[in-house]
C-alpha atoms as a PDB file:
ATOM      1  CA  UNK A   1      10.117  37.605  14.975  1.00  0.00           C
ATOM      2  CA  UNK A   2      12.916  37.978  16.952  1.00  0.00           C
ATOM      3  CA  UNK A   3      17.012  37.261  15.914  1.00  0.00           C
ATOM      4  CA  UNK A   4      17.281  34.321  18.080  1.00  0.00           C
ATOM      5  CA  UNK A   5      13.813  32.882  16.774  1.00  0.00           C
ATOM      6  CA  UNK A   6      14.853  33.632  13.317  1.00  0.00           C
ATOM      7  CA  UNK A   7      18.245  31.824  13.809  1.00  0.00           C
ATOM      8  CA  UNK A   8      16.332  28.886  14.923  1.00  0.00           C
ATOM      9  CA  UNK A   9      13.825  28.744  12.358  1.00  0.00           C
ATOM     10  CA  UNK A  10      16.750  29.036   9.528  1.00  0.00           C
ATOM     11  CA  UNK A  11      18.643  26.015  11.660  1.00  0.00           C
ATOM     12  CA  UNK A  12      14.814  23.784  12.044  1.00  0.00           C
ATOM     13  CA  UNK A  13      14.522  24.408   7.977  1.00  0.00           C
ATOM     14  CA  UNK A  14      18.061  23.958   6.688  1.00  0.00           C
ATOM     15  CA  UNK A  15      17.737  20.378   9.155  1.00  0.00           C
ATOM     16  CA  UNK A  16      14.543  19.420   7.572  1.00  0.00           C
ATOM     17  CA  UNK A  17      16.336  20.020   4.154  1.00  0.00           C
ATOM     18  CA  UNK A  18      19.209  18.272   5.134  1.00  0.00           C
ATOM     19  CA  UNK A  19      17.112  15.012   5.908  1.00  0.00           C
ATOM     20  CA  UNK A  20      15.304  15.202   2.820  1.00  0.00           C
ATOM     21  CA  UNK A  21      18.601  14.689   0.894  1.00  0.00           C
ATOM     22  CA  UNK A  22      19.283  12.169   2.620  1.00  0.00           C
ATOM     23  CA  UNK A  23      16.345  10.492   2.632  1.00  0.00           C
ATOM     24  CA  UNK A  24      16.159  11.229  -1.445  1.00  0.00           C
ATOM     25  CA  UNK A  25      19.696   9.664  -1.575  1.00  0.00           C
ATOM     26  CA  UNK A  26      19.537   6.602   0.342  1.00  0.00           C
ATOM     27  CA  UNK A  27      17.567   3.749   0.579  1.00  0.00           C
ATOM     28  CA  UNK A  28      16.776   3.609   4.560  1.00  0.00           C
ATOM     29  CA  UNK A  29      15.557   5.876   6.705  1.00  0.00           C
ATOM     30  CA  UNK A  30      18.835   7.792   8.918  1.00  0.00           C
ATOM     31  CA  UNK A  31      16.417   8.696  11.802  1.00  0.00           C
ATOM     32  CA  UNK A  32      17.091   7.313  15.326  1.00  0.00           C
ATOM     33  CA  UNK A  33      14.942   5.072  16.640  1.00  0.00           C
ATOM     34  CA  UNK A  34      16.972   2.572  18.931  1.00  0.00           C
ATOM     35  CA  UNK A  35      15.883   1.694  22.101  1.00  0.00           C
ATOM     36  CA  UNK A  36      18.376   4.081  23.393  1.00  0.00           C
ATOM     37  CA  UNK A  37      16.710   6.908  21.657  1.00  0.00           C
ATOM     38  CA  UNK A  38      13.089   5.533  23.241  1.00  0.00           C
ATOM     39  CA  UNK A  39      14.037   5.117  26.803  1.00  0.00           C
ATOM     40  CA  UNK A  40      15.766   8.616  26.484  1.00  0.00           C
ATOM     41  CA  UNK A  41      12.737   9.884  24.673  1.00  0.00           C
ATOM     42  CA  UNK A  42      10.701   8.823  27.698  1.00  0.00           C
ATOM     43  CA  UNK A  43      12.508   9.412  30.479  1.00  0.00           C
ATOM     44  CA  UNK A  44      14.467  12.944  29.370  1.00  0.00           C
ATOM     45  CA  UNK A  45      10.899  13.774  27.134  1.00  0.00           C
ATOM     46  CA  UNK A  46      10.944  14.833  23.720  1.00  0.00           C
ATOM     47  CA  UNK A  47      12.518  17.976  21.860  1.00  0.00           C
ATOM     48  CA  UNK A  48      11.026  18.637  18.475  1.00  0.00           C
ATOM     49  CA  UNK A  49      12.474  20.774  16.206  1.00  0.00           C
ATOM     50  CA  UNK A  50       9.655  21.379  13.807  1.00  0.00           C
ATOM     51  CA  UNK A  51       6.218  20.653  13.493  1.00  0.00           C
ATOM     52  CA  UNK A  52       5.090  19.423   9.911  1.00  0.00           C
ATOM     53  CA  UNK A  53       1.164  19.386   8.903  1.00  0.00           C
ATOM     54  CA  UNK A  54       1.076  16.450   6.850  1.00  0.00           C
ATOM     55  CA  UNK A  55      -1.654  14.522   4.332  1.00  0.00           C
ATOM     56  CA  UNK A  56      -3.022  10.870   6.178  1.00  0.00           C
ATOM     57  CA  UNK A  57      -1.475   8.781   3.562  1.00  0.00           C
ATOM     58  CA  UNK A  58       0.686   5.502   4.173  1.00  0.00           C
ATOM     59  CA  UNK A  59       2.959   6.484   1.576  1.00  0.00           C
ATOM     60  CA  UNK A  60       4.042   9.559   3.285  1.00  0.00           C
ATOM     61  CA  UNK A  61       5.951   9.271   6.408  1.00  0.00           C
ATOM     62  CA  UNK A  62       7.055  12.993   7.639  1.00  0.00           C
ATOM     63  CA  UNK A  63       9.713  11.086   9.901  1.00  0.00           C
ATOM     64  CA  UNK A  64      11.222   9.273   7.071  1.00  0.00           C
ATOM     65  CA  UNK A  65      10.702  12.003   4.249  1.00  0.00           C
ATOM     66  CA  UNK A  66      13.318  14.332   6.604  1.00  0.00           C
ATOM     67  CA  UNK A  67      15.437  11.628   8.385  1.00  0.00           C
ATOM     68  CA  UNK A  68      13.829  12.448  12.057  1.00  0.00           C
ATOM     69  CA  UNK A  69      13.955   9.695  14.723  1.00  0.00           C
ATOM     70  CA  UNK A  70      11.764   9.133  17.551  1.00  0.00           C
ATOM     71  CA  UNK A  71      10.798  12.437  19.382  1.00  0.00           C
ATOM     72  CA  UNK A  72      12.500  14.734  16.716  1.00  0.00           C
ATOM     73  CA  UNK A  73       8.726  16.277  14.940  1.00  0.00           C
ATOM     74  CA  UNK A  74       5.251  17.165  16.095  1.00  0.00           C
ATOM     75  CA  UNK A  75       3.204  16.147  13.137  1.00  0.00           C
ATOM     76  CA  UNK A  76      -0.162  16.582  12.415  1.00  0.00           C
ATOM     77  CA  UNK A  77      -2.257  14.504   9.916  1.00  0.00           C
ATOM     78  CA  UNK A  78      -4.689  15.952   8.193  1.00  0.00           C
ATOM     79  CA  UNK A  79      -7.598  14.405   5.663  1.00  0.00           C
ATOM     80  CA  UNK A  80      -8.224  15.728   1.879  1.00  0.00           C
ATOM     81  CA  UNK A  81      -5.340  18.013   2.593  1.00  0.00           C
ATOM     82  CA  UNK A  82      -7.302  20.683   4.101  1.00  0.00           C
ATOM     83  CA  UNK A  83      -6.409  21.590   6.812  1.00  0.00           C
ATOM     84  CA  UNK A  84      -8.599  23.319   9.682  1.00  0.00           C
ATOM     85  CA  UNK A  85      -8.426  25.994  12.739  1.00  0.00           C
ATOM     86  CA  UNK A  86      -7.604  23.030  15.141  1.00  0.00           C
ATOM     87  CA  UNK A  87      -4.696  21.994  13.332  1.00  0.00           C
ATOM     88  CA  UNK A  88      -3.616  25.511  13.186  1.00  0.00           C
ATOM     89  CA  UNK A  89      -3.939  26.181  16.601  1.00  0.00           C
ATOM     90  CA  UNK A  90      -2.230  23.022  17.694  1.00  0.00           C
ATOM     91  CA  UNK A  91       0.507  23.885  15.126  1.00  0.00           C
ATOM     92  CA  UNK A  92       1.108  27.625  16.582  1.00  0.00           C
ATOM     93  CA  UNK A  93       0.618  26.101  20.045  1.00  0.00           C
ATOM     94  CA  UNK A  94       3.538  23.805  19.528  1.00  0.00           C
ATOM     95  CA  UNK A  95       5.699  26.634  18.240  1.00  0.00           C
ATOM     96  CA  UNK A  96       4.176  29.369  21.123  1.00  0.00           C
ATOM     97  CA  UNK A  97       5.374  27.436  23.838  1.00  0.00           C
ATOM     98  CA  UNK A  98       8.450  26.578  22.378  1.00  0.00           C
ATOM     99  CA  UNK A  99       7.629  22.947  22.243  1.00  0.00           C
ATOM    100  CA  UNK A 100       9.433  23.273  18.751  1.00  0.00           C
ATOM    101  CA  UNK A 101      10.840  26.045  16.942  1.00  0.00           C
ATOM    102  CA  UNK A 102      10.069  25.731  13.168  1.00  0.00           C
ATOM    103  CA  UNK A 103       6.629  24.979  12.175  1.00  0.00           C
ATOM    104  CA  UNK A 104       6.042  23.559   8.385  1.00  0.00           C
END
């Protein structure tokens, strides 16, 4: 992995930590998802900074578990928590193309 890619990775992980406390220490959500955020979303296109492989369950919300508004992750949902080669290869895709930078 390169320095620059490293750098990034450290910066994706330390934001996804970052959210978590906040989301652990609050009783809302901090992510942005005002119609500003939408039309920009749509218009501008998204910028993820991580992708996160998460378990299809209603209680867990990947967006609200790390603070991320609209256009912030790439998740993937996954049944049973198993997770298969398309998953992976639309994970590593993500991150390959530099769609996102940090992959969880």
């Amino acid at each position: 992995m390169k320095n620059k890619d490293q750098v990034l990775c450290k910066m994706s992980f330390e934001r996804l930590q970052k959210g978590n406390e906040l989301f652990v220490t609050s009783n809302c959500s901090m992510g942005d998802i005002s119609i500003e955020k939408r039309k920009s979303t749509f218009i501008k296109g998204q910028k993820p900074y991580a992708v996160i492989i998460s378990y299809s369950d209603s209680k867990v919300m990947p967006e609200s578990i790390f603070s991320a508004g609209i256009g912030e992750l790439f998740v993937i949902r996954v049944v049973g928590n198993v997770v298969d080669t398309a998953e992976v290869k639309g994970a590593i895709y993500f991150v390959d193309t530099g769609k996102v930078e940090f992959m969880n």
